[in-house]
PDB file of N, CA and C in Angstrom:
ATOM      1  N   UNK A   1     217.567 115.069  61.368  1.00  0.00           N
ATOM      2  CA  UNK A   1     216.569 115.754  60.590  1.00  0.00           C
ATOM      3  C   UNK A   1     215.246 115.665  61.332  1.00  0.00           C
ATOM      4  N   UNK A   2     214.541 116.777  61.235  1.00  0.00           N
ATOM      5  CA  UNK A   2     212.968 116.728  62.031  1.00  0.00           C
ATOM      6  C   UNK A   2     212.408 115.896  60.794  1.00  0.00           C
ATOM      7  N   UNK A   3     211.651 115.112  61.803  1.00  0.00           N
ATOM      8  CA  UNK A   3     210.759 114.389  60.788  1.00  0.00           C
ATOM      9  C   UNK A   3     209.105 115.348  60.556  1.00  0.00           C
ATOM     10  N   UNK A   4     208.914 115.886  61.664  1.00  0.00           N
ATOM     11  CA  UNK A   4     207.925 117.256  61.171  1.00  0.00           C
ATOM     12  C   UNK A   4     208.674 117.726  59.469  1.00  0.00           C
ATOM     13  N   UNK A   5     209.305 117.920  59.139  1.00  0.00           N
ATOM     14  CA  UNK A   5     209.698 118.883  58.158  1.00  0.00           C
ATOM     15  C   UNK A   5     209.295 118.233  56.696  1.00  0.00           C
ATOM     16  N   UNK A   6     208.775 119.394  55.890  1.00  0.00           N
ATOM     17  CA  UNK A   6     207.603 118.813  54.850  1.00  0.00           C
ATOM     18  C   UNK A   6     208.835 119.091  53.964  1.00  0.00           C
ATOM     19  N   UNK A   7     208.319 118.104  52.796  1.00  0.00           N
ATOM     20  CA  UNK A   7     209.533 117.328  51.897  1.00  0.00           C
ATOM     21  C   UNK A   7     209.550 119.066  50.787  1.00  0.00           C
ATOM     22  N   UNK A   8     208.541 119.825  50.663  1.00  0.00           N
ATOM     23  CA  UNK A   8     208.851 120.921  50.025  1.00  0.00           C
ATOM     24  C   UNK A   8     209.817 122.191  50.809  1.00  0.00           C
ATOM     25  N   UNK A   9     210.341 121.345  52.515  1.00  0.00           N
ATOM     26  CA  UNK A   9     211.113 122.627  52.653  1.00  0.00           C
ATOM     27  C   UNK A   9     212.492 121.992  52.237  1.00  0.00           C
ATOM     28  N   UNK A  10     212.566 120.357  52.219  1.00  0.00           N
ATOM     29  CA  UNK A  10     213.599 119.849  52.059  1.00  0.00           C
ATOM     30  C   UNK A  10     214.180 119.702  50.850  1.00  0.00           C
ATOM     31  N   UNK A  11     212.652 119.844  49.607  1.00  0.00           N
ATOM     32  CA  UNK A  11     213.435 120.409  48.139  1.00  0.00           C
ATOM     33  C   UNK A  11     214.146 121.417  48.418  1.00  0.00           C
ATOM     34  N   UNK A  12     213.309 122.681  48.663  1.00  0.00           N
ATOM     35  CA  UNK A  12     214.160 123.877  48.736  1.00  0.00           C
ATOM     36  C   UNK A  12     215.204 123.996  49.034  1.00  0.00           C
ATOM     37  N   UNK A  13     215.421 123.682  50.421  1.00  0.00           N
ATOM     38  CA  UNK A  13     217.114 123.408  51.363  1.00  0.00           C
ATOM     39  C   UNK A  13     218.156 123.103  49.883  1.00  0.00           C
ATOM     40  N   UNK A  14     217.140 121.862  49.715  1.00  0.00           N
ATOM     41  CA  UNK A  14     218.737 121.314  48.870  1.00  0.00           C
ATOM     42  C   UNK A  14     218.930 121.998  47.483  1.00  0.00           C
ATOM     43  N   UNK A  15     217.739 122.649  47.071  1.00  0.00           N
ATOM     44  CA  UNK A  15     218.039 123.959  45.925  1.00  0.00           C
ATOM     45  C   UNK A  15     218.999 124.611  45.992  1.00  0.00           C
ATOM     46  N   UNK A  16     218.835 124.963  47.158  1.00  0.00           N
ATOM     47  CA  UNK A  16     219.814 126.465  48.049  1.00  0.00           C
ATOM     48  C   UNK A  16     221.023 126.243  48.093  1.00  0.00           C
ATOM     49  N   UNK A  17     221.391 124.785  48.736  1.00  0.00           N
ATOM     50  CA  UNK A  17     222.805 124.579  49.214  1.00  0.00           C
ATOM     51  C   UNK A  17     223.120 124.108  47.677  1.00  0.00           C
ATOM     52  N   UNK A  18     222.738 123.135  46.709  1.00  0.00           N
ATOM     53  CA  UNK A  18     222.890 122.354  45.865  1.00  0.00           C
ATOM     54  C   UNK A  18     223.504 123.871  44.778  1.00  0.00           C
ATOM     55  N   UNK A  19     222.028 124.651  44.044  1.00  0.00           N
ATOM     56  CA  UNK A  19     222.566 126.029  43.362  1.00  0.00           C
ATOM     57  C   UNK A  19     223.118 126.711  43.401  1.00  0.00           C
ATOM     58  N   UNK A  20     222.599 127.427  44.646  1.00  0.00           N
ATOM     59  CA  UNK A  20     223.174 128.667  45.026  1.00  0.00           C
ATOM     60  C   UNK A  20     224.266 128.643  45.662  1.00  0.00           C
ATOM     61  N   UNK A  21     224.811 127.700  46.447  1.00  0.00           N
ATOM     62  CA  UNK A  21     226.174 128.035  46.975  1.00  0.00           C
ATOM     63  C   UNK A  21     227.044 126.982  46.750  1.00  0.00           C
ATOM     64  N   UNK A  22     226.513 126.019  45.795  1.00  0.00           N
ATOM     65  CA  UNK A  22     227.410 125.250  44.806  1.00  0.00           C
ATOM     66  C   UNK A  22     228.232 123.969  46.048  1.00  0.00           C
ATOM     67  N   UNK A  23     226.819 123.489  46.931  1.00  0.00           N
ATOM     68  CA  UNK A  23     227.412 123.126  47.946  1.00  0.00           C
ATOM     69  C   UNK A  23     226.577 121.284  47.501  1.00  0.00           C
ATOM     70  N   UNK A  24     227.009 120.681  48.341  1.00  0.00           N
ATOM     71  CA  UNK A  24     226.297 118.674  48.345  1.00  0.00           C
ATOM     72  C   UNK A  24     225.122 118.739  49.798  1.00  0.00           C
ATOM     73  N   UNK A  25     224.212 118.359  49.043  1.00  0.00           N
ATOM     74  CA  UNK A  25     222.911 118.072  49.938  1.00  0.00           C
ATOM     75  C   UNK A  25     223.007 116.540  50.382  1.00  0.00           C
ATOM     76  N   UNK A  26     222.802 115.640  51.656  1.00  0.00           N
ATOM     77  CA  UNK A  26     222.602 114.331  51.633  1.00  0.00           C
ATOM     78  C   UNK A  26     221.461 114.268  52.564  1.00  0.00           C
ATOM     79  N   UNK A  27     220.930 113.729  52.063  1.00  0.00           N
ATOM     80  CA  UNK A  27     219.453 112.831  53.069  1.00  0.00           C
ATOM     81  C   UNK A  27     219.844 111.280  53.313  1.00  0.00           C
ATOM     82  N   UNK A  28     219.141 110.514  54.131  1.00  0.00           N
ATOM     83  CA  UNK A  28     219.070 109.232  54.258  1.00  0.00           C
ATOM     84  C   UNK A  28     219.390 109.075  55.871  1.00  0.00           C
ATOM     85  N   UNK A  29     219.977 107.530  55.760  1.00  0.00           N
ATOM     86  CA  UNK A  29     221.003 106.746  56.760  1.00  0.00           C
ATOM     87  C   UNK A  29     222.038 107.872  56.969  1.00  0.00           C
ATOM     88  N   UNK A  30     222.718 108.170  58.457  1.00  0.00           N
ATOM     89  CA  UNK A  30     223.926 108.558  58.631  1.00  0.00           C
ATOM     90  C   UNK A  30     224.676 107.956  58.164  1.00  0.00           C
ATOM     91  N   UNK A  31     225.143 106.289  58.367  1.00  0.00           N
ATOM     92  CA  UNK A  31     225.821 106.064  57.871  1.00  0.00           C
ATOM     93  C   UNK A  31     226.207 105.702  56.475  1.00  0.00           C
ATOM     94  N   UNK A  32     225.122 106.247  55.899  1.00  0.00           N
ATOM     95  CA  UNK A  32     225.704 105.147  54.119  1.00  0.00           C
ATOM     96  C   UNK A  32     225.897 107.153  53.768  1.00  0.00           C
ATOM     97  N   UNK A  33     225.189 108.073  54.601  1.00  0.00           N
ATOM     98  CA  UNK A  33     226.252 109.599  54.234  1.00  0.00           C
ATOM     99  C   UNK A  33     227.143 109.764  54.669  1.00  0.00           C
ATOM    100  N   UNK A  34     227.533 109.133  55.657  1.00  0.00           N
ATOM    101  CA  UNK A  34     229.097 109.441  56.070  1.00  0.00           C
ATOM    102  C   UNK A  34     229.855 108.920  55.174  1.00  0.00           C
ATOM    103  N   UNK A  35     230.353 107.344  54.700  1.00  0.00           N
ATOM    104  CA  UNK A  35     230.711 106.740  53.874  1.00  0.00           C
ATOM    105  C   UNK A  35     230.604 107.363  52.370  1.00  0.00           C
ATOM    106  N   UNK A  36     229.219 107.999  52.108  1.00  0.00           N
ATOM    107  CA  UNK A  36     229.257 108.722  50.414  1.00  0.00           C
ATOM    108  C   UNK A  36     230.255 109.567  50.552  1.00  0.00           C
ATOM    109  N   UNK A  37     229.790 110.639  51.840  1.00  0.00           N
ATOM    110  CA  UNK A  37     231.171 111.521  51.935  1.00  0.00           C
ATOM    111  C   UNK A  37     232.331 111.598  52.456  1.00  0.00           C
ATOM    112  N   UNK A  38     232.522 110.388  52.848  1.00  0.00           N
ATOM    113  CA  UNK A  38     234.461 110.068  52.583  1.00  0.00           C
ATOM    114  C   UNK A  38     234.589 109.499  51.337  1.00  0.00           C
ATOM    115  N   UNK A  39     233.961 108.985  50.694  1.00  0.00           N
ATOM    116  CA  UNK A  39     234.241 108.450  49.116  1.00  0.00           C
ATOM    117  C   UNK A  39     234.428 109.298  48.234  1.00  0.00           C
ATOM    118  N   UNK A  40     233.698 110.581  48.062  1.00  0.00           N
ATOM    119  CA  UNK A  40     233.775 111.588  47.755  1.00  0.00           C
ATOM    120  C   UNK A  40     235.310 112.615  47.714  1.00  0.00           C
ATOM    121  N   UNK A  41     235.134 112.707  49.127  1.00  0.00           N
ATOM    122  CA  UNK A  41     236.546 113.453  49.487  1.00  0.00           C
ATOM    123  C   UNK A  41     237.577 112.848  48.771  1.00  0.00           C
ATOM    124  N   UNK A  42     237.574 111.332  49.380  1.00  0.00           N
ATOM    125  CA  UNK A  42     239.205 110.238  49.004  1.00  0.00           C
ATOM    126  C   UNK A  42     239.087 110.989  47.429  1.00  0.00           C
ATOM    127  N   UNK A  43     238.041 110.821  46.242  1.00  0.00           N
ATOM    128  CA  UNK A  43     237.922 110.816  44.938  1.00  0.00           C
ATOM    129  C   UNK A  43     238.321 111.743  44.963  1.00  0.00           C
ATOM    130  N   UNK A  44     237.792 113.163  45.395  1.00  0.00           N
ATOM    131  CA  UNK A  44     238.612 114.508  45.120  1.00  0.00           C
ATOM    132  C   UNK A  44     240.025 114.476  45.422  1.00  0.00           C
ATOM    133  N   UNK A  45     240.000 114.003  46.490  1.00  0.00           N
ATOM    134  CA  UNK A  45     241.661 114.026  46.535  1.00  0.00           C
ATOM    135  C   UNK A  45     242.474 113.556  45.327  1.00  0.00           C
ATOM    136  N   UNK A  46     242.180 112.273  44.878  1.00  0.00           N
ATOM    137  CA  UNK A  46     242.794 111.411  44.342  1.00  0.00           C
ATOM    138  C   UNK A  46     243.084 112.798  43.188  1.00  0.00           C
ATOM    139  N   UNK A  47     241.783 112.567  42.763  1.00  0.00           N
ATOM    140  CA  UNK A  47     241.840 113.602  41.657  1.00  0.00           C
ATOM    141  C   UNK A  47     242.773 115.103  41.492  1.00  0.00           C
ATOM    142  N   UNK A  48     242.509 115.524  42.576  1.00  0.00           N
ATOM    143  CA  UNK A  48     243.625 116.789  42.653  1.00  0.00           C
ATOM    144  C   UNK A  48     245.244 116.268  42.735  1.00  0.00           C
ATOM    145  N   UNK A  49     245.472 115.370  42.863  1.00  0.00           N
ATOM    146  CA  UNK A  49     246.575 114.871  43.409  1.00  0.00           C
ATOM    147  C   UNK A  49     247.313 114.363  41.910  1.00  0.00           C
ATOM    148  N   UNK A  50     246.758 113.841  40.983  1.00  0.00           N
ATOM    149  CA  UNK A  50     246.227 113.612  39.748  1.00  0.00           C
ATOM    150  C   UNK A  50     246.767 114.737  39.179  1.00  0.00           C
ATOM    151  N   UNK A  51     246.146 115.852  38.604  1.00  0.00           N
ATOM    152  CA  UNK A  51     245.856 116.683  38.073  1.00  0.00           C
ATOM    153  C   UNK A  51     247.147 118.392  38.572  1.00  0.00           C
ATOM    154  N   UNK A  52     246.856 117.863  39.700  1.00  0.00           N
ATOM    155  CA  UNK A  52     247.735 119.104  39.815  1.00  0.00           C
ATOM    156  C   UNK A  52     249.119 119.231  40.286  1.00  0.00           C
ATOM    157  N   UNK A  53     250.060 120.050  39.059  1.00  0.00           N
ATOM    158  CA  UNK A  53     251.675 119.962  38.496  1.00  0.00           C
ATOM    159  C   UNK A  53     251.982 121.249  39.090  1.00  0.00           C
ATOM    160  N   UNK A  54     252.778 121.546  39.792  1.00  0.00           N
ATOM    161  CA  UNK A  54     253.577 123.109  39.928  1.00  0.00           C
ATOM    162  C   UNK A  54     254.630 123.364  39.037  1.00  0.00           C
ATOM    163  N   UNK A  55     254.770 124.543  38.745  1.00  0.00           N
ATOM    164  CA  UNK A  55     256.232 124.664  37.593  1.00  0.00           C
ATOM    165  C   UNK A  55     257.107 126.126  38.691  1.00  0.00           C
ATOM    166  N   UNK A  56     257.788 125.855  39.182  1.00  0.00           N
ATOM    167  CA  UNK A  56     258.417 127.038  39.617  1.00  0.00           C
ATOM    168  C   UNK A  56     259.446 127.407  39.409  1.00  0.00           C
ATOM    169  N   UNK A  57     259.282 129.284  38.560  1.00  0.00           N
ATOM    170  CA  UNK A  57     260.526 129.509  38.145  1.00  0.00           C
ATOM    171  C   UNK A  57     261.354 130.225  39.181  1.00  0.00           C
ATOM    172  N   UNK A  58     262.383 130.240  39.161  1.00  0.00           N
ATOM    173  CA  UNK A  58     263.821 130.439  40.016  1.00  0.00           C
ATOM    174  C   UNK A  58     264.493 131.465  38.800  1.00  0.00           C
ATOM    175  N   UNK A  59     265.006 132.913  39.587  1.00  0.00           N
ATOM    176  CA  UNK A  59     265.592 133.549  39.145  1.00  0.00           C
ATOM    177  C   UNK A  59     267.305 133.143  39.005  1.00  0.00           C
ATOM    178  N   UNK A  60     267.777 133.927  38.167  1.00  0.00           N
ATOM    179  CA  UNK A  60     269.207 133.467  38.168  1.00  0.00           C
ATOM    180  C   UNK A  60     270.016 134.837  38.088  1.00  0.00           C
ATOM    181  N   UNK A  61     270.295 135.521  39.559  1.00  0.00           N
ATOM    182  CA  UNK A  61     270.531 136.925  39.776  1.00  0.00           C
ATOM    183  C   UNK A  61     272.259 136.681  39.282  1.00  0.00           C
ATOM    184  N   UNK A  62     273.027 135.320  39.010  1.00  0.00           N
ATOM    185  CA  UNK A  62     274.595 135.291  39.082  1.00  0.00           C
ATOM    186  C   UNK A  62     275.292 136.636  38.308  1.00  0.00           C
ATOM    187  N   UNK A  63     274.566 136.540  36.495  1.00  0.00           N
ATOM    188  CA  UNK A  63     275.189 137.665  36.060  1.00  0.00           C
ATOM    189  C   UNK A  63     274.807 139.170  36.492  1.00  0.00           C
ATOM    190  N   UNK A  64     273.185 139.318  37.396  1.00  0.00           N
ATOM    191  CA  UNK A  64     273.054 140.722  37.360  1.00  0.00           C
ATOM    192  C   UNK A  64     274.198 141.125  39.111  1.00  0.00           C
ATOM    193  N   UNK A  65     274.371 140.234  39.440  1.00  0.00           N
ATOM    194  CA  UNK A  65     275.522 140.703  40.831  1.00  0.00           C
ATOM    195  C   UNK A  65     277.053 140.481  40.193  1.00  0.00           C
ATOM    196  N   UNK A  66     277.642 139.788  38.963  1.00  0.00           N
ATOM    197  CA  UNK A  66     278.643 139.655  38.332  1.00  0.00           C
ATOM    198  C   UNK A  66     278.840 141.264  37.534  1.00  0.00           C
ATOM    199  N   UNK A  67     277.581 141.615  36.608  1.00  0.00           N
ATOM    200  CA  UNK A  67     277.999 142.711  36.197  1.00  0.00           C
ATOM    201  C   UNK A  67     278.018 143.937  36.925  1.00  0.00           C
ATOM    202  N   UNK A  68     277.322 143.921  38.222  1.00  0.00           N
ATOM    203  CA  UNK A  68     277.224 144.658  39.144  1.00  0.00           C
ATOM    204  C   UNK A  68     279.055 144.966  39.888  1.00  0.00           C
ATOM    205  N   UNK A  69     279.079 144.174  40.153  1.00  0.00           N
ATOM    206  CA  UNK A  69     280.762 143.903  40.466  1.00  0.00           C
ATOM    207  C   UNK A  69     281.811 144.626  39.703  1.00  0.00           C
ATOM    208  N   UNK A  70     281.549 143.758  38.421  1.00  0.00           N
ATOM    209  CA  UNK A  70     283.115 144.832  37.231  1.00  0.00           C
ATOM    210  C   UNK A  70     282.371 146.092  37.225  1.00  0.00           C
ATOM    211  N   UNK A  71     281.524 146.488  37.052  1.00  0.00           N
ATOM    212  CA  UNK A  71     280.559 147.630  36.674  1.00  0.00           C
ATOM    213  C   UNK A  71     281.705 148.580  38.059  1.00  0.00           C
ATOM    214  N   UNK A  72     281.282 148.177  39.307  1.00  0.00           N
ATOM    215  CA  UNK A  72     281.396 148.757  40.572  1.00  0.00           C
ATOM    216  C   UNK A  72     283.672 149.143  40.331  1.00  0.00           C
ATOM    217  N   UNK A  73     284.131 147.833  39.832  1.00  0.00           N
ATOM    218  CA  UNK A  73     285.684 147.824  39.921  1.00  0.00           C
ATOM    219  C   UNK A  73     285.930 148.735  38.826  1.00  0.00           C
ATOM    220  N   UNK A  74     285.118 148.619  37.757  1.00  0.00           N
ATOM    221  CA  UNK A  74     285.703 149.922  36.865  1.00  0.00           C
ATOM    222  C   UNK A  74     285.474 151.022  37.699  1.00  0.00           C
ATOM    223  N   UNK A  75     284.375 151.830  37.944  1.00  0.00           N
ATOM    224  CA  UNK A  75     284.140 152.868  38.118  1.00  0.00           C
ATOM    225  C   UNK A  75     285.237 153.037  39.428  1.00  0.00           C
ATOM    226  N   UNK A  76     285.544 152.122  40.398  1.00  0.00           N
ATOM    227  CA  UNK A  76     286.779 152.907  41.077  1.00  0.00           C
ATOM    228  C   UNK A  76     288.088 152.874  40.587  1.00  0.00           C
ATOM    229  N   UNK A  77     288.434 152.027  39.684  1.00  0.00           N
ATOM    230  CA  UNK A  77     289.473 152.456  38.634  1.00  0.00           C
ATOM    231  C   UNK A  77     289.526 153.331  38.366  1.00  0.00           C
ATOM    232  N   UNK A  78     288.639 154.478  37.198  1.00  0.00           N
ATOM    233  CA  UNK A  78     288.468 155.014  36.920  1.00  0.00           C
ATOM    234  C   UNK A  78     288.550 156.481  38.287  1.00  0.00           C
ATOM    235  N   UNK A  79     287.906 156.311  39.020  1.00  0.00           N
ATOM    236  CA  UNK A  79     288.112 157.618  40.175  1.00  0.00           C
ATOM    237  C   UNK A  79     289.618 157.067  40.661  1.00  0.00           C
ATOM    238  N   UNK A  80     290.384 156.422  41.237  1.00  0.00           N
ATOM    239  CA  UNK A  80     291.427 156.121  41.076  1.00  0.00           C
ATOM    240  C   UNK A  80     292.539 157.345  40.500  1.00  0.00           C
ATOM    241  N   UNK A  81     292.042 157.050  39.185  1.00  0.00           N
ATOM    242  CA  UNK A  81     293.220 157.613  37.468  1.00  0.00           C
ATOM    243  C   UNK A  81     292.434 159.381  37.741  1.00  0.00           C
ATOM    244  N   UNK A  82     291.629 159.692  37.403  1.00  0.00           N
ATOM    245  CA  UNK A  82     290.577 160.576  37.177  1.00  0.00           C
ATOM    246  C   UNK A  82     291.008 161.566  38.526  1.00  0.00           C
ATOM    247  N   UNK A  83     290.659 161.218  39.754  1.00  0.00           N
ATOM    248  CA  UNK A  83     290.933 161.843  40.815  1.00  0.00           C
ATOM    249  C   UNK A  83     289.857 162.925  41.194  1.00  0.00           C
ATOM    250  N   UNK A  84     289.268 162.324  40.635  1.00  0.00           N
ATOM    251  CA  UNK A  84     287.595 163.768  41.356  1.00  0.00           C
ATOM    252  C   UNK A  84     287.705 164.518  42.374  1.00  0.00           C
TER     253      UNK A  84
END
């Protein structure tokens, strides 16, 4: 960070990123922000990991290829007897 930089551009900044794009501002030590933001992450993780269940449904095509089948053996029965 420039230390030239006046603390009203550094509200703003973090307005911007913080509001408007729904983003995390950190000032300070590098390291006690590096550490916030792996603590952070691990927590989100945890949390999604937590929270989120999949349900997946699976079709069951057996009877529409079963009736497909007799459907198919009648109708050549039928041309068979019939003789078109």
């Amino acid at each position: 960070m420039n230390i030239h930089t006046s603390k009203e551009k550094i509200s703003s900044y973090k307005k911007a990123v913080e509001q408007n794009a729904g983003g995390k501002f950190y000032t300070g030590n590098l390291d006690i922000m590096t550490s916030n933001l792996i603590d952070e992450i691990q927590g989100t993780k945890k949390t999604l990991q937590k929270t989120s269940k999949k349900t997946f449904v699976t079709d069951h095509p057996e009877m529409f290829l079963i009736s497909i089948t007799i459907l198919f053996l009648i109708l050549i029965i039928i041309e068979k007897r019939v003789k078109l």
